[in-house]
N, C-alpha and C. Protein backbone atom coordinates (compact mmCIF):
# COMPACT_ATOMS: atom_id res chain seq x y z
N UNK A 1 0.85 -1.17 0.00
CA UNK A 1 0.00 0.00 0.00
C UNK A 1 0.90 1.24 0.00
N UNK A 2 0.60 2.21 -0.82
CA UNK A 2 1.37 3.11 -1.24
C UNK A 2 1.17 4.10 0.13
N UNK A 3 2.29 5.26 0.73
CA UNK A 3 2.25 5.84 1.84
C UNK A 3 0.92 6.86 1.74
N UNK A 4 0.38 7.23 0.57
CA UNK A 4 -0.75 7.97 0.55
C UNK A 4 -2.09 7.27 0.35
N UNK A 5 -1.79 6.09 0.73
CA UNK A 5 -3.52 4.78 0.52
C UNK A 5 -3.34 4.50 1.92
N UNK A 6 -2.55 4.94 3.22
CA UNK A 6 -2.93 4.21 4.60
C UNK A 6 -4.00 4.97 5.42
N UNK A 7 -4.00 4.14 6.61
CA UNK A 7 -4.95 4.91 7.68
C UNK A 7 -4.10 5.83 8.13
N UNK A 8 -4.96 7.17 8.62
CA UNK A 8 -4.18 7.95 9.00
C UNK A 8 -5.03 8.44 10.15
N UNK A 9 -4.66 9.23 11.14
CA UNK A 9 -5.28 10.03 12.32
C UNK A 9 -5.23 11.43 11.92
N UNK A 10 -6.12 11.86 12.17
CA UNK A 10 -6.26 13.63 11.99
C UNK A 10 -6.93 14.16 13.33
N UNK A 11 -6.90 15.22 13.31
CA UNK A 11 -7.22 16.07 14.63
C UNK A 11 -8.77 16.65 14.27
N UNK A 12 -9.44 16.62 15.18
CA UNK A 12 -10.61 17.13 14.16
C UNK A 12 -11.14 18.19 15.67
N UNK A 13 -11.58 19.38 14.90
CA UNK A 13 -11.70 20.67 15.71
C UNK A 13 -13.81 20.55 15.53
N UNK A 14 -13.79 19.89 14.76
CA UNK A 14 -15.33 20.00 14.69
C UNK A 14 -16.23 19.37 15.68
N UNK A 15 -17.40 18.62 15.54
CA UNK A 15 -18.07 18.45 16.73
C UNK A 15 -17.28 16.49 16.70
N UNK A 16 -17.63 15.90 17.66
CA UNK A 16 -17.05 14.77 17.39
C UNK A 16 -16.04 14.56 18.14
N UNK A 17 -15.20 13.50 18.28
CA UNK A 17 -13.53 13.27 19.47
C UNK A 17 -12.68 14.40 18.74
N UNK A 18 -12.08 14.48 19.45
CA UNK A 18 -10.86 15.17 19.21
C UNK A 18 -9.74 14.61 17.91
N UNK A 19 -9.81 13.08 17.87
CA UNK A 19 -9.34 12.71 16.72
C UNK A 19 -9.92 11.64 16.53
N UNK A 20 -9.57 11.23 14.93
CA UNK A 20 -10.54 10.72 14.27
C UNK A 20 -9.28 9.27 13.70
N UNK A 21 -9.82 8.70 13.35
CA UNK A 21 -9.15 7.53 12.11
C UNK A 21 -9.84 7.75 11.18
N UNK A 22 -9.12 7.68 9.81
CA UNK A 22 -9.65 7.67 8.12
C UNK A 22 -8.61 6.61 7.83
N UNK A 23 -9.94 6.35 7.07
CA UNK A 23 -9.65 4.76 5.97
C UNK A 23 -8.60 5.48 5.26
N UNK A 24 -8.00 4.21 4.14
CA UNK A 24 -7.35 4.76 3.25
C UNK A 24 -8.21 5.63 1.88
N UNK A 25 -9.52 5.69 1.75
CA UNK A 25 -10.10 6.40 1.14
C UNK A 25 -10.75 7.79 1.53
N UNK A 26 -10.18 8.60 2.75
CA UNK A 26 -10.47 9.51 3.64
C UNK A 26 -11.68 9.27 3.48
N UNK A 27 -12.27 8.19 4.38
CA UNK A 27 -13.57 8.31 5.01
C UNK A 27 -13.42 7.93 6.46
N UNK A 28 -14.13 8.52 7.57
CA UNK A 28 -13.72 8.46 8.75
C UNK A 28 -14.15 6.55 9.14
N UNK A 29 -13.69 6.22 10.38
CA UNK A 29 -14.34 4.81 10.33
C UNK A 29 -15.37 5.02 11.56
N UNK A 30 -16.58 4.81 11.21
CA UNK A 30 -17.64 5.33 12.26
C UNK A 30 -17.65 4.47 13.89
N UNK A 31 -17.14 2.98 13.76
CA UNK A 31 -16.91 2.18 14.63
C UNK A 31 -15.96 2.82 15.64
N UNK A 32 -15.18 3.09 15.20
CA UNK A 32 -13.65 4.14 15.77
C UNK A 32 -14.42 5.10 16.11
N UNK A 33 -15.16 6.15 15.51
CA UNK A 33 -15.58 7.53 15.87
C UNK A 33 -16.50 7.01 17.59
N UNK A 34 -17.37 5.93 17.34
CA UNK A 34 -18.22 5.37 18.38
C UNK A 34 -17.81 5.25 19.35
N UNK A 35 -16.63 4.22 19.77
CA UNK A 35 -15.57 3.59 20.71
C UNK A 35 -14.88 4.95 21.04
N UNK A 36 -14.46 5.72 20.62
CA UNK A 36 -13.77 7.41 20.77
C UNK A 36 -14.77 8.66 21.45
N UNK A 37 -16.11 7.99 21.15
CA UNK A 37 -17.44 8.81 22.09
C UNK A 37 -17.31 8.46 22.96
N UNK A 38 -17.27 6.93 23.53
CA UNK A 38 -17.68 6.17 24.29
C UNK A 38 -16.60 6.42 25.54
N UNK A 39 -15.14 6.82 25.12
CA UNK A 39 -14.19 7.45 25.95
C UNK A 39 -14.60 8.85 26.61
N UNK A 40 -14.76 9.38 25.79
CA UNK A 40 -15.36 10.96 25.72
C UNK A 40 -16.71 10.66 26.94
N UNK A 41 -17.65 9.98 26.94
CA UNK A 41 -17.94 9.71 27.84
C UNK A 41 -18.05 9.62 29.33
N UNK A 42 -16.77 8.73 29.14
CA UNK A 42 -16.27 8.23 30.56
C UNK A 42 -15.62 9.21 31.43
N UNK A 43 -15.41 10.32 30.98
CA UNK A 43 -14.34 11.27 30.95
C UNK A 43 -12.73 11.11 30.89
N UNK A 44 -12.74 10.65 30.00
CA UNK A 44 -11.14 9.88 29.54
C UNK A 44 -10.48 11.40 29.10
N UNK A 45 -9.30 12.16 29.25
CA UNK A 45 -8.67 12.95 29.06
C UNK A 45 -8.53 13.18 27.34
N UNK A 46 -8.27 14.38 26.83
CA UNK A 46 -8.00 13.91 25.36
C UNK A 46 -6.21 13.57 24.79
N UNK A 47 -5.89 13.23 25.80
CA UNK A 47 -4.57 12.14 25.41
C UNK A 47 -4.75 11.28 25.86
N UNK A 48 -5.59 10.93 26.21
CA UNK A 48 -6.02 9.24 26.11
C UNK A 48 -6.79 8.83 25.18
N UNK A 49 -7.62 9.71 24.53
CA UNK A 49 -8.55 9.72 23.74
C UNK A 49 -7.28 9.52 21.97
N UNK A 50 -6.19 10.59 22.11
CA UNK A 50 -5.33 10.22 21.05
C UNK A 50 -4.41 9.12 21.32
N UNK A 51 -4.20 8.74 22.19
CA UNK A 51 -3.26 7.46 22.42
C UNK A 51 -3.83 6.43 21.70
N UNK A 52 -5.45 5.94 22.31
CA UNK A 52 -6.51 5.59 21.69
C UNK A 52 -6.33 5.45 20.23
N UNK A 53 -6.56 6.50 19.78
CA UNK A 53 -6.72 6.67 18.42
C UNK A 53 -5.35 6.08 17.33
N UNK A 54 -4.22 6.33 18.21
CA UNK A 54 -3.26 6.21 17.38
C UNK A 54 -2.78 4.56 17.41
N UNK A 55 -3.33 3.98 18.80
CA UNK A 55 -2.85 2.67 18.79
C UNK A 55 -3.99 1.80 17.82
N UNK A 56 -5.50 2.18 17.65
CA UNK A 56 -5.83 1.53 16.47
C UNK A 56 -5.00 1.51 15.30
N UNK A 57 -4.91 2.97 14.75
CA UNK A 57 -4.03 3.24 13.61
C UNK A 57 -3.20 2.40 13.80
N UNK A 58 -2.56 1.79 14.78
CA UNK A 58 -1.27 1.16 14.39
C UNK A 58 -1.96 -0.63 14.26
N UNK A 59 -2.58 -1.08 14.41
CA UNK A 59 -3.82 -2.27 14.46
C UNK A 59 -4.34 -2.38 12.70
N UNK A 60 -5.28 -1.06 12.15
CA UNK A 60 -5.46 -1.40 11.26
C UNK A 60 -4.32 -1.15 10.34
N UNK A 61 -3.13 -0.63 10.27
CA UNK A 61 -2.21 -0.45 9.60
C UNK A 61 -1.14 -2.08 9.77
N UNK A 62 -1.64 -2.40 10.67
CA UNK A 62 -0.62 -4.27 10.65
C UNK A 62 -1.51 -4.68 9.92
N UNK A 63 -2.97 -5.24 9.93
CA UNK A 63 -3.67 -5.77 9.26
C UNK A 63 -3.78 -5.32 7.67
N UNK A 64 -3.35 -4.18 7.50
CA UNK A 64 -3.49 -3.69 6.21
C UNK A 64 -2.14 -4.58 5.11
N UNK A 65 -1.26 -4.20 5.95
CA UNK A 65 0.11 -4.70 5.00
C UNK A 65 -0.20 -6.38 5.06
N UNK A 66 -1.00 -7.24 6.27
CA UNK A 66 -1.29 -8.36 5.51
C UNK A 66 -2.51 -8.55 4.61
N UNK A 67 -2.93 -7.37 4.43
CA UNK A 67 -4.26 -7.33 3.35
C UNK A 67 -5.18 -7.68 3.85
N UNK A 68 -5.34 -7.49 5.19
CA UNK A 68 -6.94 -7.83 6.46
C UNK A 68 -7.48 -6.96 5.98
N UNK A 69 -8.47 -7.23 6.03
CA UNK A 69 -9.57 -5.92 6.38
C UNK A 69 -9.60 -6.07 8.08
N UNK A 70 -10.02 -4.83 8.85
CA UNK A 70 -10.32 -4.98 9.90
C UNK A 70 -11.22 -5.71 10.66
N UNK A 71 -12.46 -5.62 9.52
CA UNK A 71 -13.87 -6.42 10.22
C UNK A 71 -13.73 -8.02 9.96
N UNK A 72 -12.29 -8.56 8.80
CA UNK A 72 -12.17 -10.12 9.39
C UNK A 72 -10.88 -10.36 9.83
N UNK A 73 -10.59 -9.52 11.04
CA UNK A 73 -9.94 -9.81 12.08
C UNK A 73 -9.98 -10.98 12.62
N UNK A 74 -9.10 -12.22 13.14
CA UNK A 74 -9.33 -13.42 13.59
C UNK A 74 -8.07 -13.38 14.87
N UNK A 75 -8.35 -14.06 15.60
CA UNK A 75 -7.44 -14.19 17.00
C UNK A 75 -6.46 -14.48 16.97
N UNK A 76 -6.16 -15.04 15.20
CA UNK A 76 -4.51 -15.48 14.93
C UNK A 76 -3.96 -14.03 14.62
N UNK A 77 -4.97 -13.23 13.94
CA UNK A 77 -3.73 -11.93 13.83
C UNK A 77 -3.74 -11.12 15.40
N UNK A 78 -4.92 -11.37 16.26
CA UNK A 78 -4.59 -10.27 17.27
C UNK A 78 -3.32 -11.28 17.81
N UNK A 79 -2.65 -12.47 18.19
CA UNK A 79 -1.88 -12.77 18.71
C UNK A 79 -0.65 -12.65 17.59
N UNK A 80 -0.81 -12.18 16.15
CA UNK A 80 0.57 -11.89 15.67
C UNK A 80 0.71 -10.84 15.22
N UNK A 81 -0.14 -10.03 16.21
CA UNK A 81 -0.03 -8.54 16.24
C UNK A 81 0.49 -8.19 17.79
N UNK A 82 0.58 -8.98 18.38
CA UNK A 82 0.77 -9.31 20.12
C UNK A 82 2.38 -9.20 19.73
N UNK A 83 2.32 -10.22 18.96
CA UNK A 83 4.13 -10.58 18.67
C UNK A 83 4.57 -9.72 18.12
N UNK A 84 4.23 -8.93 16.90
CA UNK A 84 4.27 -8.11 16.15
C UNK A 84 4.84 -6.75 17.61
N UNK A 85 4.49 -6.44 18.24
CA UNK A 85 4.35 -5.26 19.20
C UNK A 85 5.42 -5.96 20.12
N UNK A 86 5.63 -7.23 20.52
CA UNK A 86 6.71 -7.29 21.56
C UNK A 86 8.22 -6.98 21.12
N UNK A 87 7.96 -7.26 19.72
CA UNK A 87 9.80 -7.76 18.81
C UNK A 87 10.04 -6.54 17.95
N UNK A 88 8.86 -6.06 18.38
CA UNK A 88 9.26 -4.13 17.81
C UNK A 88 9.90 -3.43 18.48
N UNK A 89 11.07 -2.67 17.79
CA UNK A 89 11.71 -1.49 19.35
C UNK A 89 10.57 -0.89 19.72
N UNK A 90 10.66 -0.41 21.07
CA UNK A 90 10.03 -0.19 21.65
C UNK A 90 10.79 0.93 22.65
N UNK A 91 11.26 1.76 22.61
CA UNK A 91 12.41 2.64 23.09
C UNK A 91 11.72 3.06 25.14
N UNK A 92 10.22 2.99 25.12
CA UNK A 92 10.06 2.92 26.87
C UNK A 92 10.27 1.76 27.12
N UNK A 93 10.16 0.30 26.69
CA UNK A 93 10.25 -0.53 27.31
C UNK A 93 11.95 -0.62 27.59
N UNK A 94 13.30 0.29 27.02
CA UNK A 94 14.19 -0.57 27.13
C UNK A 94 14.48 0.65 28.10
N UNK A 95 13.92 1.89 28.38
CA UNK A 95 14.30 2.51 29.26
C UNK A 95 14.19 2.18 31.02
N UNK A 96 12.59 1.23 30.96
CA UNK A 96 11.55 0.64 31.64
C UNK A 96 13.08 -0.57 32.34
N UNK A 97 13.19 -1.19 31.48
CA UNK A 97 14.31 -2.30 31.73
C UNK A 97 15.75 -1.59 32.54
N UNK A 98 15.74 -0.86 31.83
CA UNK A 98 17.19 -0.18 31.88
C UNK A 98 17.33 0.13 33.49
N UNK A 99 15.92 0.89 33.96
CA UNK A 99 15.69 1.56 35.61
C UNK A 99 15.68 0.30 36.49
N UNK A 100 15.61 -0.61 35.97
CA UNK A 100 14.53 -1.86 36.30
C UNK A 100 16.14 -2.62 36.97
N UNK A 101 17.19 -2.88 36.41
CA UNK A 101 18.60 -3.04 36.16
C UNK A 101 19.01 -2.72 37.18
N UNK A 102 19.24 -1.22 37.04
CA UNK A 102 19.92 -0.39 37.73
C UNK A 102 20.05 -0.32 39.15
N UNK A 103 18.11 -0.23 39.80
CA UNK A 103 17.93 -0.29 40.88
C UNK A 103 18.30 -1.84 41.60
N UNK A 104 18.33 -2.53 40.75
CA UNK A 104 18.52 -4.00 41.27
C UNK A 104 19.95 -3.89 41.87
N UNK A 105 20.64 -3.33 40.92
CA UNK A 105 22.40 -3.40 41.30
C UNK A 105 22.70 -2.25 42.31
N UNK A 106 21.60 -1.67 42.18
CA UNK A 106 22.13 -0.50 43.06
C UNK A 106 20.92 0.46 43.85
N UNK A 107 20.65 -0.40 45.04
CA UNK A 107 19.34 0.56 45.50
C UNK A 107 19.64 1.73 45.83
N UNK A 108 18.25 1.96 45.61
CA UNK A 108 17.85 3.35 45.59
C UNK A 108 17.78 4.01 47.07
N UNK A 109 18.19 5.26 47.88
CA UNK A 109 18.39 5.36 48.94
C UNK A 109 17.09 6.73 48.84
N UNK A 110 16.24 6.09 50.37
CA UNK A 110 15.22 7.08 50.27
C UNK A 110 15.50 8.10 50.13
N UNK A 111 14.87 9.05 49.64
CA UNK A 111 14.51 10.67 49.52
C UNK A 111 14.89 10.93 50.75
N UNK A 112 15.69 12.43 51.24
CA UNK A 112 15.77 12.83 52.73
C UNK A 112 14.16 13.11 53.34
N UNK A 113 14.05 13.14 54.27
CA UNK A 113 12.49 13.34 54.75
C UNK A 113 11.44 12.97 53.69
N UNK A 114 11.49 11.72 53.52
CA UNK A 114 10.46 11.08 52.45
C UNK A 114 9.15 10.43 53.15
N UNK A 115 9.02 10.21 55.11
CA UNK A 115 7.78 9.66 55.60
C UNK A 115 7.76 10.40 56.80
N UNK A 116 6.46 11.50 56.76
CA UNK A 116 5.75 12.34 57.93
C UNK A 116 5.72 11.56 59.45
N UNK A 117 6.12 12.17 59.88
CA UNK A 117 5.57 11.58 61.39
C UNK A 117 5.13 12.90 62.08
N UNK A 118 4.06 12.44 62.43
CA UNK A 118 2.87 13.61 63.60
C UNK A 118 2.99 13.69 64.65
N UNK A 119 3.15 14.20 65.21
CA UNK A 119 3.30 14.46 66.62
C UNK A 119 1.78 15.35 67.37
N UNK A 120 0.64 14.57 68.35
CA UNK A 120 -0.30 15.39 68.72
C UNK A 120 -0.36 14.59 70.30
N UNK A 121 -1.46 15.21 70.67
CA UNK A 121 -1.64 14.44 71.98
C UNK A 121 -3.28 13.88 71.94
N UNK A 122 -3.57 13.03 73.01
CA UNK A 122 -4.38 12.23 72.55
C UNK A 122 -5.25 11.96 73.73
N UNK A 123 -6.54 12.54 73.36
CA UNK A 123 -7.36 12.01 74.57
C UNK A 123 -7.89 11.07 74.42
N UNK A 124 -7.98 9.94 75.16
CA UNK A 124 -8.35 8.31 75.16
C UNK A 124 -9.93 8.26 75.52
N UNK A 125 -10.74 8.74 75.06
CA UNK A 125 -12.39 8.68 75.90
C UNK A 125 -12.87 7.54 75.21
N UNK A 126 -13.48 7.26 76.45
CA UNK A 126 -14.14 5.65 75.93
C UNK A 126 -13.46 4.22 75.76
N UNK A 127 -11.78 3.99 75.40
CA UNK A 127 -10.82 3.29 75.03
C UNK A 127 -10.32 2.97 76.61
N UNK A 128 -10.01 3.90 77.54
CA UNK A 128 -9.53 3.31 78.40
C UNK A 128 -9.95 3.95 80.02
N UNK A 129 -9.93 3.25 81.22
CA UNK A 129 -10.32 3.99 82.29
C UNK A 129 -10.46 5.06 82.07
N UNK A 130 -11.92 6.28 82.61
CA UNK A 130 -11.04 7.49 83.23
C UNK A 130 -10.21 7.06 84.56
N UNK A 131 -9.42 8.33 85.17
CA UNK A 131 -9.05 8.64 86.11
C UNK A 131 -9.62 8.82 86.89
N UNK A 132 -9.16 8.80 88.36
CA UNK A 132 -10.32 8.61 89.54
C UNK A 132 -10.63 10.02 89.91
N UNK A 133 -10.06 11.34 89.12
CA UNK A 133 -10.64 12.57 89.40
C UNK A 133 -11.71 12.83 88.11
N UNK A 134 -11.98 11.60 87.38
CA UNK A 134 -13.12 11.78 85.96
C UNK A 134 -12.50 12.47 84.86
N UNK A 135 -11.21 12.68 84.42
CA UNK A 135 -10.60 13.03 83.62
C UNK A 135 -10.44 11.92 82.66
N UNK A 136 -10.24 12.17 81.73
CA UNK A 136 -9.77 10.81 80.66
C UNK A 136 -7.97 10.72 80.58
N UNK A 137 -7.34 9.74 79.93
CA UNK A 137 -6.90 9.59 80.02
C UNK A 137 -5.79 10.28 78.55
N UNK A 138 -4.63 11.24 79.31
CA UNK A 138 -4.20 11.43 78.02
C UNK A 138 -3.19 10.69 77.47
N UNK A 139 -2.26 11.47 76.47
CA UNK A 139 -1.05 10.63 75.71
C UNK A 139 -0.62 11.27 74.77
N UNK A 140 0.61 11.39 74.60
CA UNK A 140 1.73 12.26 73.30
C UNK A 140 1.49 10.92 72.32
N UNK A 141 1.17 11.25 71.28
CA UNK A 141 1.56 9.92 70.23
C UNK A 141 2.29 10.52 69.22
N UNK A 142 3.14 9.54 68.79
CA UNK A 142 3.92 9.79 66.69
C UNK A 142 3.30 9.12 66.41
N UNK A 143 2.61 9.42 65.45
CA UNK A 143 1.60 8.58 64.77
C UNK A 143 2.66 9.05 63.25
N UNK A 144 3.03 7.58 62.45
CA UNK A 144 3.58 7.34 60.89
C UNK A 144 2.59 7.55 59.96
N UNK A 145 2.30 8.88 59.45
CA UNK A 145 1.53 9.27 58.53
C UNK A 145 1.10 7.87 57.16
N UNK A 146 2.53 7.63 56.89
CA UNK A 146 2.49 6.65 55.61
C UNK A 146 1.76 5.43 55.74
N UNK A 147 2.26 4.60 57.27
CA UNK A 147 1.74 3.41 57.48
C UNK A 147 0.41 3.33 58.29
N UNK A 148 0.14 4.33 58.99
CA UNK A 148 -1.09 4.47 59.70
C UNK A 148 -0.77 3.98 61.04
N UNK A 149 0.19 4.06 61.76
CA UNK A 149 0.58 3.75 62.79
C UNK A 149 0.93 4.80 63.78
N UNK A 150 0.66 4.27 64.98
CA UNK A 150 1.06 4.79 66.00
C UNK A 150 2.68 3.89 66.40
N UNK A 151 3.42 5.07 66.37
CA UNK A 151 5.22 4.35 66.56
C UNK A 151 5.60 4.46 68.28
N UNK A 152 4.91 5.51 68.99
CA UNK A 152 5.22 5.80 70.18
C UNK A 152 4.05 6.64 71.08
N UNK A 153 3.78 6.45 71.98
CA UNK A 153 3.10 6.67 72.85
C UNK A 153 3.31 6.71 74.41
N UNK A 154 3.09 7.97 74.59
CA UNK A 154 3.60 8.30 76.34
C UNK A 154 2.66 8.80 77.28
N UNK A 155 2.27 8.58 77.78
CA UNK A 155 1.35 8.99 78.57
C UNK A 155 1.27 10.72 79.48
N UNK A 156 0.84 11.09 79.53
CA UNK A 156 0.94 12.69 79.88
C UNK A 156 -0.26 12.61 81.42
N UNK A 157 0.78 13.57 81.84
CA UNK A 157 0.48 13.94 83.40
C UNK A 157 -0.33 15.00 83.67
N UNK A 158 -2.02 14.39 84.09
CA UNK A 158 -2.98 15.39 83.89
C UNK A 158 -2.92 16.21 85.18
N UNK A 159 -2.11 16.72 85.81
CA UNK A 159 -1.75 17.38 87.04
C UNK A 159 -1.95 18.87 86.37
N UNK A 160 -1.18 18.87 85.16
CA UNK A 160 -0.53 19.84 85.01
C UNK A 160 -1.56 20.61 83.86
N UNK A 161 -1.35 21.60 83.39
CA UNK A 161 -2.42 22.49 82.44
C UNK A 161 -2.16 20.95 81.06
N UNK A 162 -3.35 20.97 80.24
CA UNK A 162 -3.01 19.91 79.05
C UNK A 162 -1.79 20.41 78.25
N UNK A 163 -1.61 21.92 78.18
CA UNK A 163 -0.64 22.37 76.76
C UNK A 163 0.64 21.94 77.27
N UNK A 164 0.88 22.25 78.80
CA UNK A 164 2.76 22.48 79.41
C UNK A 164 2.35 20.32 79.21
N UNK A 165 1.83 20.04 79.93
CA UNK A 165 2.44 18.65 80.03
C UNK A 165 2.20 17.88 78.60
N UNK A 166 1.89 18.58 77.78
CA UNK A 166 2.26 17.86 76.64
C UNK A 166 3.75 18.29 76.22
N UNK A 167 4.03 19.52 76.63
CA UNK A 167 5.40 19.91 75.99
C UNK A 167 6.30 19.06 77.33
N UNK A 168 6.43 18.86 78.54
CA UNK A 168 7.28 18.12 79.12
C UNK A 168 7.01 16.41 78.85
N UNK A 169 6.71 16.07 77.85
CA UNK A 169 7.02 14.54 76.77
C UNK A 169 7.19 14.74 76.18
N UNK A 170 7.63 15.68 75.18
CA UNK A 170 7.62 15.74 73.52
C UNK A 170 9.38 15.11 73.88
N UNK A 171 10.11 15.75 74.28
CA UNK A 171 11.58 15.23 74.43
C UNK A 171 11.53 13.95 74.58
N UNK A 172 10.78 13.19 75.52
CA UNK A 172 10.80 11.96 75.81
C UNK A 172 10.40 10.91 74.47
N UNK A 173 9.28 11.54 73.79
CA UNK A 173 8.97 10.40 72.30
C UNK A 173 9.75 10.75 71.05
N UNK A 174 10.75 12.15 71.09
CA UNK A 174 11.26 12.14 70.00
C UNK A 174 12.72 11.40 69.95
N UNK A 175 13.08 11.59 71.08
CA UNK A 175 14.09 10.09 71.46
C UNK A 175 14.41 9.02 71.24
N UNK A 176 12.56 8.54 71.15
CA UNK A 176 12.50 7.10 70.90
C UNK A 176 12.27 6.83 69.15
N UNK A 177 12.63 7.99 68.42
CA UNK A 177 12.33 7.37 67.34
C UNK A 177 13.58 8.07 66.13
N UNK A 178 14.03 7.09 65.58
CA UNK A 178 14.60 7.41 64.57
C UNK A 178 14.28 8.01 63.46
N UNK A 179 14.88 9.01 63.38
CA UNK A 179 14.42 10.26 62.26
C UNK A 179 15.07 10.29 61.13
N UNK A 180 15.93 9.04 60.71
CA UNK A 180 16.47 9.24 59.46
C UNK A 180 15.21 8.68 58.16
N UNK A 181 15.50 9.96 57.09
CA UNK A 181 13.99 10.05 56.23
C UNK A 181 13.22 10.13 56.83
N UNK A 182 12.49 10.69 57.46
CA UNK A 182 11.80 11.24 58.28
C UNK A 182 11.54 12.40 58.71
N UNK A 183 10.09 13.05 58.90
CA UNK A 183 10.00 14.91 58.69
C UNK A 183 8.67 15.21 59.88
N UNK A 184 8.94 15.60 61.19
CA UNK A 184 8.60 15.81 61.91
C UNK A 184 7.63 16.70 61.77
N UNK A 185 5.77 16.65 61.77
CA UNK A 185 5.48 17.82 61.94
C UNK A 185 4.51 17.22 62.99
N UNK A 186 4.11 18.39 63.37
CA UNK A 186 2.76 18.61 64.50
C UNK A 186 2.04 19.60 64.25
N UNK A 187 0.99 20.31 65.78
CA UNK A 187 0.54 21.31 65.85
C UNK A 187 1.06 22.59 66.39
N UNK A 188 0.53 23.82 66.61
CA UNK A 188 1.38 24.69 66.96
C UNK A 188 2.17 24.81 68.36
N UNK A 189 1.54 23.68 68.94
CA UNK A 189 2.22 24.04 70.21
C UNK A 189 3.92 23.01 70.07
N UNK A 190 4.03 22.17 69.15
CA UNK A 190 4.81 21.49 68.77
C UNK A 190 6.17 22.49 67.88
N UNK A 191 5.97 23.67 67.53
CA UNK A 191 6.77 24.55 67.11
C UNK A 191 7.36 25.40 68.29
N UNK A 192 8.00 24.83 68.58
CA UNK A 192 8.86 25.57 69.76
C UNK A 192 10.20 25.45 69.73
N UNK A 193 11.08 26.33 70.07
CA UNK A 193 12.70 26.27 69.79
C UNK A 193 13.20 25.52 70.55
N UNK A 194 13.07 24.96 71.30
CA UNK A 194 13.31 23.90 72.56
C UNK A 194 13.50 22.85 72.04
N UNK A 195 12.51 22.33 71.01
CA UNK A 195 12.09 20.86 70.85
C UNK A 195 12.36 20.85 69.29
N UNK A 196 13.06 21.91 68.34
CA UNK A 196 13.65 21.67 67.16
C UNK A 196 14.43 21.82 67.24
């Protein structure tokens, strides 16, 4: 098939997808236009909508050079169109490989401060005794943003106003935890020059 008899993709500004497939006789293929609504739809982005478009083009353009028509497509060409697509360069897949390699031989060392840890305090109502003056029970926690965990937990001394005796534990749970990759935040009472 001569380079001016193939399928081609065009951009189309009119009503309709964003792009279109034409036969080799510039007529659009209405099946394609349908399946390309049907994205449009879903709310599929319109580079997905041309990715779409262009990976048919590349479908009826294999079937073309074996002289398929599209509509007698049979499962032997979609699997030697399968093959067809693996034994083709493919320039992401060898980049894909290449990272794939690399990290194997040589891990990758986390990001500096790559997992949050929280720092708040914690009133226990309902979970555990009150206290025999009817107070609940408090607690400093690090709670690991990423994993959903609580890493440390100290109990706080309701003697004292709630704000000061949360700040006389903060020293005590940041102690217990290793801060490498790791990015400390809290609330405001947790911003204090003392305790950074």
């Amino acid at each position: 098939m001569a380079a001016e008899e193939r399928y081609v993709v065009r951009e189309n500004s009119g009503i309709g997808p964003p792009y279109q497939v034409y036969r080799p006789d510039v007529s659009v293929i209405a099946e394609v236009t349908d399946y390309l609504h049907e994205l449009i739809a879903t709310n599929c982005s319109q580079a997905t909508i041309r990715a779409y478009a262009y990976a048919l083009l590349d479908w009826f353009r294999f079937l073309s050079t074996g002289g398929t028509a599209w509509q007698d497509a049979r499962s032997d060409h979609v699997r030697d169109y399968v093959l067809h697509l693996r034994s083709s360069d493919n320039p992401y897949r060898h980049r894909r490989r290449a990272a794939a390699f690399a990290s194997a031989i040589r891990p990758v060392a986390p990001e500096r401060g790559h997992q949050g840890i929280a720092l708040d305090g914690q009133a226990q109502r309902g979970r555990l005794q009150y206290e025999e003056d009817g107070s609940p029970v408090h607690a400093l926690v690090a709670f690991c943003q990423d994993y959903g965990v609580v890493l440390v937990s100290e109990p706080i001394d309701h003697g004292q106003q709630k704000d000061e005796a949360e700040l006389t534990v903060v020293p005590a749970v940041v102690e217990r935890i290793d801060w490498r990759g790791r990015v400390l935040t809290g609330d405001a009472l947790s911003c204090q020059r003392a305790l950074c």
